[in-house]
Structure formats: structure tokens, C-alpha cells
N, C-alpha and C. Protein backbone atom coordinates (compact mmCIF):
# COMPACT_ATOMS: atom_id res chain seq x y z
N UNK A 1 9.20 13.84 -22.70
CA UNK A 1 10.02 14.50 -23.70
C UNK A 1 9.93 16.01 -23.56
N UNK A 2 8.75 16.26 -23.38
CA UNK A 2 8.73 17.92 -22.90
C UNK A 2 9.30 18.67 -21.90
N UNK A 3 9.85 17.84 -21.11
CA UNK A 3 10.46 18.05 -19.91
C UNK A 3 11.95 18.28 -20.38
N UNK A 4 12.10 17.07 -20.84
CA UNK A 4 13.73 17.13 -21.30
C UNK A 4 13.81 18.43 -22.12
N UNK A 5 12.69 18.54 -23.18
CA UNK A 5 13.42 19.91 -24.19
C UNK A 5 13.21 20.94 -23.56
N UNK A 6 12.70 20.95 -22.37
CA UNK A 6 12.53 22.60 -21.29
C UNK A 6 13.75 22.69 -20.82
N UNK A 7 14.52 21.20 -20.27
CA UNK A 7 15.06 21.58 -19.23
C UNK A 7 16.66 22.13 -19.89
N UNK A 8 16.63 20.95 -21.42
CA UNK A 8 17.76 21.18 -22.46
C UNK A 8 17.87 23.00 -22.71
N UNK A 9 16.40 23.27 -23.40
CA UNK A 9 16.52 24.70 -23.24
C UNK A 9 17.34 25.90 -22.09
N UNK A 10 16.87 25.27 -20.70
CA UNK A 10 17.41 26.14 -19.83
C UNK A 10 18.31 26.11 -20.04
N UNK A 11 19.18 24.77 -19.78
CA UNK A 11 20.59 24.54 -19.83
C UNK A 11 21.66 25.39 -21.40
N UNK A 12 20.68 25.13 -22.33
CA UNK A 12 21.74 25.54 -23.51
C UNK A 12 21.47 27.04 -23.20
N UNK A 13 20.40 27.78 -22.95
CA UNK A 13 20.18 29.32 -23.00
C UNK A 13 21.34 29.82 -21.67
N UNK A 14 21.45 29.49 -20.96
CA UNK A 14 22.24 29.73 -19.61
C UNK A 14 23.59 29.54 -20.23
N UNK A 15 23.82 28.89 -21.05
CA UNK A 15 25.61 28.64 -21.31
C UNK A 15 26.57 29.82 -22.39
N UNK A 16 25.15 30.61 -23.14
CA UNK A 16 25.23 31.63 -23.78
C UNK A 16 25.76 32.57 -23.39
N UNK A 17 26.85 33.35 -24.25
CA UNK A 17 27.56 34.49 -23.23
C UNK A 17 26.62 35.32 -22.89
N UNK A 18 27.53 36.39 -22.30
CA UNK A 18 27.20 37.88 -21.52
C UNK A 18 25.63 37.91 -21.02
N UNK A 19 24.88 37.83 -22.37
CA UNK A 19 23.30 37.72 -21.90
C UNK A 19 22.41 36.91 -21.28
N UNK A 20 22.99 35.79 -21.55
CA UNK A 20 22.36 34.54 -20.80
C UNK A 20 22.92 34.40 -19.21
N UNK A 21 23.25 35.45 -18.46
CA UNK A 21 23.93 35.05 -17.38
C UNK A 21 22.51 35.00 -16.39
N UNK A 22 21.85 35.76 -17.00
CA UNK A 22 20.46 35.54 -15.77
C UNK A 22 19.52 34.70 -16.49
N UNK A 23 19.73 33.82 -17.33
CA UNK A 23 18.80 32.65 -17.48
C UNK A 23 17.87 32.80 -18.62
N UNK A 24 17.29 31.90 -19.46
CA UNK A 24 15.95 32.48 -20.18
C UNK A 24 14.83 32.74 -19.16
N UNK A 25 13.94 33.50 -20.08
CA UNK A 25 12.72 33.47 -19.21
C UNK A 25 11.87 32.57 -19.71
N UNK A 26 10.72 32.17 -19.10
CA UNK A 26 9.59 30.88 -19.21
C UNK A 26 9.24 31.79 -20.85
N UNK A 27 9.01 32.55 -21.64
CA UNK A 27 8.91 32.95 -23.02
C UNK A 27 9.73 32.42 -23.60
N UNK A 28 10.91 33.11 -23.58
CA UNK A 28 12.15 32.40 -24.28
C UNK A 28 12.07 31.12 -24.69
N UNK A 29 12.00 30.20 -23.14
CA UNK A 29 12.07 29.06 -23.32
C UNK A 29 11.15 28.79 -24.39
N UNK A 30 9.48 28.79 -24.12
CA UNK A 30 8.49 27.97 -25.26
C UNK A 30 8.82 28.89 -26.38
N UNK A 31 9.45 29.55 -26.64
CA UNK A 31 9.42 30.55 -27.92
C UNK A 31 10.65 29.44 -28.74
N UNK A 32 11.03 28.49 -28.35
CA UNK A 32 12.82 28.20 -28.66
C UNK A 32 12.26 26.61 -28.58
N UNK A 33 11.01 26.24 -27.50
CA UNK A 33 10.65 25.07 -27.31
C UNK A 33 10.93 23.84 -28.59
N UNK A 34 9.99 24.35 -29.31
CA UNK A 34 9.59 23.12 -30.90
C UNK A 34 11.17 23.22 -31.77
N UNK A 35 11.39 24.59 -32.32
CA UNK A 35 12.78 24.77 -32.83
C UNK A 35 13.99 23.60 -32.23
N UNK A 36 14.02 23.48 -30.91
CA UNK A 36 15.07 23.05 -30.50
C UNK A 36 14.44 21.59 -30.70
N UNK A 37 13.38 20.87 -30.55
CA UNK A 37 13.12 19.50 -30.71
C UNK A 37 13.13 19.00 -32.06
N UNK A 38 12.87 20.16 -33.08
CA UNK A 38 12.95 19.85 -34.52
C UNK A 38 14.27 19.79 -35.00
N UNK A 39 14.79 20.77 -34.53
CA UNK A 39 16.53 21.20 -35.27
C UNK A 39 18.05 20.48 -34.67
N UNK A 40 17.27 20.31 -33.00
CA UNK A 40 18.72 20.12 -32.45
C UNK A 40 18.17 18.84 -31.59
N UNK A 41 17.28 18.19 -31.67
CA UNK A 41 16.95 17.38 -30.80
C UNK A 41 18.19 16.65 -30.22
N UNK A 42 19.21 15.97 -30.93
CA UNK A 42 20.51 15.01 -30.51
C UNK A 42 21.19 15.96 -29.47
N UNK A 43 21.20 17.03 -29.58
CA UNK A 43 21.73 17.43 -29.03
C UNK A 43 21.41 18.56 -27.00
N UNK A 44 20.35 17.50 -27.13
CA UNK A 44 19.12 18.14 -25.41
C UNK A 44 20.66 17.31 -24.34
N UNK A 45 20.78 18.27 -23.02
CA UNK A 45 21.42 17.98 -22.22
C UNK A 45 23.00 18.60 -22.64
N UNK A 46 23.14 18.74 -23.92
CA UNK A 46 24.71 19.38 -24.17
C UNK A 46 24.24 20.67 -24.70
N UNK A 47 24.69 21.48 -23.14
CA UNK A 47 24.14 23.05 -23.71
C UNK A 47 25.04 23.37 -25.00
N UNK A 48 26.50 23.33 -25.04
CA UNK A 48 27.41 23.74 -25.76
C UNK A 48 26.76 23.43 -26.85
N UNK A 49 26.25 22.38 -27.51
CA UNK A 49 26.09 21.99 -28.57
C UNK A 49 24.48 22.65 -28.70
N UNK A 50 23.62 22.19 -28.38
CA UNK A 50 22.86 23.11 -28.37
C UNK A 50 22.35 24.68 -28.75
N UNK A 51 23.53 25.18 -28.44
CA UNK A 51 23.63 26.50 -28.33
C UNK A 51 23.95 26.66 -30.33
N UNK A 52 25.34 26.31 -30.49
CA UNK A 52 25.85 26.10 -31.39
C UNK A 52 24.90 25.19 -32.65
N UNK A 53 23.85 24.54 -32.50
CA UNK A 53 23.11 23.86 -33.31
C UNK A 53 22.17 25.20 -33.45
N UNK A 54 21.22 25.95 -32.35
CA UNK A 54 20.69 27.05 -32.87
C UNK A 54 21.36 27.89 -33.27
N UNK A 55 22.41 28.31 -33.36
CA UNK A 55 23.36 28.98 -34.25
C UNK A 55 22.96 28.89 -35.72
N UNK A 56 23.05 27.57 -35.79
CA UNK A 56 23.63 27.30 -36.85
C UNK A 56 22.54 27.07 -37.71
N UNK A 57 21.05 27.19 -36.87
CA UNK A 57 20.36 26.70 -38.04
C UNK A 57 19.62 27.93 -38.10
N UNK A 58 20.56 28.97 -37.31
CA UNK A 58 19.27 30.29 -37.55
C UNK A 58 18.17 30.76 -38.43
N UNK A 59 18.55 30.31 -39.77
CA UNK A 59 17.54 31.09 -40.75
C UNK A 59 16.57 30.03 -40.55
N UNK A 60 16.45 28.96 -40.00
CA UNK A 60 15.32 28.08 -40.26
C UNK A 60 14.44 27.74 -38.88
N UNK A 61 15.09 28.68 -37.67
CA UNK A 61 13.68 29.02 -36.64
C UNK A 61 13.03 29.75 -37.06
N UNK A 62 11.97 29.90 -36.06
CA UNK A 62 10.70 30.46 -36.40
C UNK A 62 11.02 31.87 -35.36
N UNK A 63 10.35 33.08 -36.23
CA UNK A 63 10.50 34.13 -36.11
C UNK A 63 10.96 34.39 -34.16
N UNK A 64 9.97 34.43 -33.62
CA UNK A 64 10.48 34.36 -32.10
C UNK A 64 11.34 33.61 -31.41
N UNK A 65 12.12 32.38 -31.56
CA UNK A 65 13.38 31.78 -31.13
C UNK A 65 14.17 32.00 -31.86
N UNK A 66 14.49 33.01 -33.06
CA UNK A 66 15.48 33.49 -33.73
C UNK A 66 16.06 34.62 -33.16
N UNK A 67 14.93 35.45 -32.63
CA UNK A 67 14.76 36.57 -31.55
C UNK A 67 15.55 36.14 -29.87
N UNK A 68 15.46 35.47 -29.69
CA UNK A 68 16.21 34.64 -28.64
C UNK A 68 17.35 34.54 -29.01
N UNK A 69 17.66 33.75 -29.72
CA UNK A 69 19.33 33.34 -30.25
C UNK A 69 20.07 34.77 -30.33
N UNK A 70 19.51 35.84 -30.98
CA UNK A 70 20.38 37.39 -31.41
C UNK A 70 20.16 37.94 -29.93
N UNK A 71 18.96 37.49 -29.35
CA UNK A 71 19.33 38.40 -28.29
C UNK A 71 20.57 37.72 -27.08
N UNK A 72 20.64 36.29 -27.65
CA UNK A 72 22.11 36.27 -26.36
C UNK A 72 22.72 35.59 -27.24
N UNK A 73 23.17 36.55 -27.73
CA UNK A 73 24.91 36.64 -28.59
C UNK A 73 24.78 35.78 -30.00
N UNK A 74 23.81 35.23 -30.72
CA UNK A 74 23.71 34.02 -31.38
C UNK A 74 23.94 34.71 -32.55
């Protein structure tokens, strides 16, 4: 399962405009890790959705993957 929410991560952080064109970094990722298994789990493998699920649940990550999301475009 940890694998999948790394790899979901890459995939949804990469689909993010302008900023995400060079990828998260290995921070990003575990900074976004738990958030994304708690908030968006249904949605690992569909970056689009993904992306759009941390959107959407912004006020309820945790301080450093909120920091992620604003920094590519969220």
C-alpha cells in the first residue's frame, strides 16, 4: 500500500500545472504521503482526481502537504 500511495503521489503531483512540470521531490512526496491515504485514498492512480481531492480538502491537511498543494497551483 505504501508503494501505491508514493507512486499515486508522483503521478497526481506531476499532473499539476506550471509547477509540477519537474515532478515532486522525495519531501513533497512523504510530506503529502498520509494526507493523500486519509483524504483521497479512492482516488491513488487517477492523478486528475487526486489532485482535485487535495484541493479540495485543503484546510484539513496537515501543515506541510498544504504547503505542497499552494506551491503547485492548488
Amino acid at each position: 500500500m505504501k508503494v501505491s500511495i508514493l507512486t499515486a503521489l508522483l503521478l497526481a503531483t506531476t499532473a499539476l500545472p506550471a509547477a509540477a512540470q519537474s515532478g515532486p521531490t522525495p519531501q513533497e512526496q512523504m510530506a503529502c504521503r498520509s494526507d493523500a491515504g486519509k483524504f483521497c485514498a479512492e482516488h491513488i492512480g487517477k492523478p486528475p482526481q487526486m489532485n482535485a481531492c487535495l484541493r479540495e480538502n485543503k484546510s484539513k491537511l496537515s501543515d506541510g502537504c498544504r504547503k505542497v498543494v499552494d506551491s503547485h497551483g492548488g
